[in-house]
Protein backbone atom coordinates (compact mmCIF):
# COMPACT_ATOMS: atom_id res chain seq x y z
CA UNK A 1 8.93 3.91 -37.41
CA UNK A 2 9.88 4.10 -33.83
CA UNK A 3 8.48 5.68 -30.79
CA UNK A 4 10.87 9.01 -31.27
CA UNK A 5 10.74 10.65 -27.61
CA UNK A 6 9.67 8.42 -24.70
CA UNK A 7 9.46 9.77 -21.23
CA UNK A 8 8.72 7.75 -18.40
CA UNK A 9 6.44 8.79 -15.82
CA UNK A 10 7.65 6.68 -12.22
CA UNK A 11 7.76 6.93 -8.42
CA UNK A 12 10.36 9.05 -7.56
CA UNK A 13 12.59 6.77 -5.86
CA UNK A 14 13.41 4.63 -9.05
CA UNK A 15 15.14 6.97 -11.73
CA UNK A 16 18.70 5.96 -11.07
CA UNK A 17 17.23 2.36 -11.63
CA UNK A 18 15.07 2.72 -14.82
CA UNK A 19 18.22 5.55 -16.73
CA UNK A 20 20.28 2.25 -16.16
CA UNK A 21 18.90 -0.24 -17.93
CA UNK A 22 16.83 2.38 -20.77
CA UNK A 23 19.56 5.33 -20.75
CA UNK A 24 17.89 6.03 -24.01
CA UNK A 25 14.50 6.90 -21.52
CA UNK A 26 13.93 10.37 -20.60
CA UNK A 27 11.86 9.93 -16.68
CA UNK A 28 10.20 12.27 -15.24
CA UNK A 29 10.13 11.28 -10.77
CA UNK A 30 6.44 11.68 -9.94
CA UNK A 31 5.40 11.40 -6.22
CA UNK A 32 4.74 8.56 -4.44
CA UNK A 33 3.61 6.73 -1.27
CA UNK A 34 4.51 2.97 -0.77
CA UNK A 35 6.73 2.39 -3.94
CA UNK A 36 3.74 3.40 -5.85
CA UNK A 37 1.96 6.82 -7.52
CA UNK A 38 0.56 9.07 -4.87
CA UNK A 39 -3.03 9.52 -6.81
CA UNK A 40 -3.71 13.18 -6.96
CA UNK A 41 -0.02 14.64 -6.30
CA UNK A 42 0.66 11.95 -9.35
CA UNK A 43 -2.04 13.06 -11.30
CA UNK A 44 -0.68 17.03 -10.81
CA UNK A 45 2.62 16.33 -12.69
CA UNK A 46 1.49 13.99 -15.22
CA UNK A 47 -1.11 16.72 -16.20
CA UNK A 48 1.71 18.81 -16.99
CA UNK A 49 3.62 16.41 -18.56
CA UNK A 50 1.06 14.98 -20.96
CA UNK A 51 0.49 18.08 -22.79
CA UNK A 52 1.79 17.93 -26.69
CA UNK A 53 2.17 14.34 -26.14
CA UNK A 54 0.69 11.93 -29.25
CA UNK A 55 0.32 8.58 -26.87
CA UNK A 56 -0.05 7.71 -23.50
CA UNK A 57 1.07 4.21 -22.27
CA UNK A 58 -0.29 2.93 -18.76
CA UNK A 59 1.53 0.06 -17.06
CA UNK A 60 3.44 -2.38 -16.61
CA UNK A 61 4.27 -2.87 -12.90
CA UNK A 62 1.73 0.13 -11.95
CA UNK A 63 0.00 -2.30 -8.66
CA UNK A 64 -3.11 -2.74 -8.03
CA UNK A 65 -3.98 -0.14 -5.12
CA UNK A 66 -6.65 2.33 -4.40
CA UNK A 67 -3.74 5.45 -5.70
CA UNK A 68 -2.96 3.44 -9.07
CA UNK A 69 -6.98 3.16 -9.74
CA UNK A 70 -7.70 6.75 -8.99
CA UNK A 71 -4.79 7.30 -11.42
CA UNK A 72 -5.92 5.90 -13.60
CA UNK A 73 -9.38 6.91 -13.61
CA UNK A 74 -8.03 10.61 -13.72
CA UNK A 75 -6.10 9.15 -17.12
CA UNK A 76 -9.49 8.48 -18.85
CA UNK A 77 -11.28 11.38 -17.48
CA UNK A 78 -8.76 14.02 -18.65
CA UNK A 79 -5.68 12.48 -20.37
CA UNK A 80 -7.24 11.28 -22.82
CA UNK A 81 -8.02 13.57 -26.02
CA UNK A 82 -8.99 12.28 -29.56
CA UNK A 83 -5.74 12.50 -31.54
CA UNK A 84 -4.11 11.23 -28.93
CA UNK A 85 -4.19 7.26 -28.36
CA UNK A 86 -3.68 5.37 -24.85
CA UNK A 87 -2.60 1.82 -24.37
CA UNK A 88 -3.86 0.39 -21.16
């Protein structure tokens, strides 16, 4: 049993990086600020892009600042849903 269709949520300025080492990895750009998710601009698209998904896998290489958190707080506020598992 694999995964089936992964898409990668990531800063906007690294697609061309991530399709070419995974080409296999659908991404979807999401804003940023500093290399890293812009907090609620991020949390806008991945809202969108979440929907119909079965899992939702946080990290690695996400940093540690104040956007990240408040991404991920968002996440377990309203990303989550029962049927649908995350991995932190």
């Amino acid at each position: 049993m694999g995964a089936g269709l992964v898409t990668a949520a990531i800063p906007e300025s690294i697609p061309p990086i991530v399709a070419g080492g995974q080409a296999e990895v659908m991404t979807e750009p999401v804003a940023e600020r500093d290399g890293h998710f812009a907090g609620a601009a991020a949390a806008d698209v991945l809202a969108h892009l979440i929907a119909g998904k079965n899992a939702i896998v946080f990290g690695p290489g996400v940093g540690l600042n104040d956007d990240t958190r408040e991404l991920l707080e968002w996440l377990l506020r309203s990303g989550t849903a029962p049927d649908r598992p995350m991995l932190i």
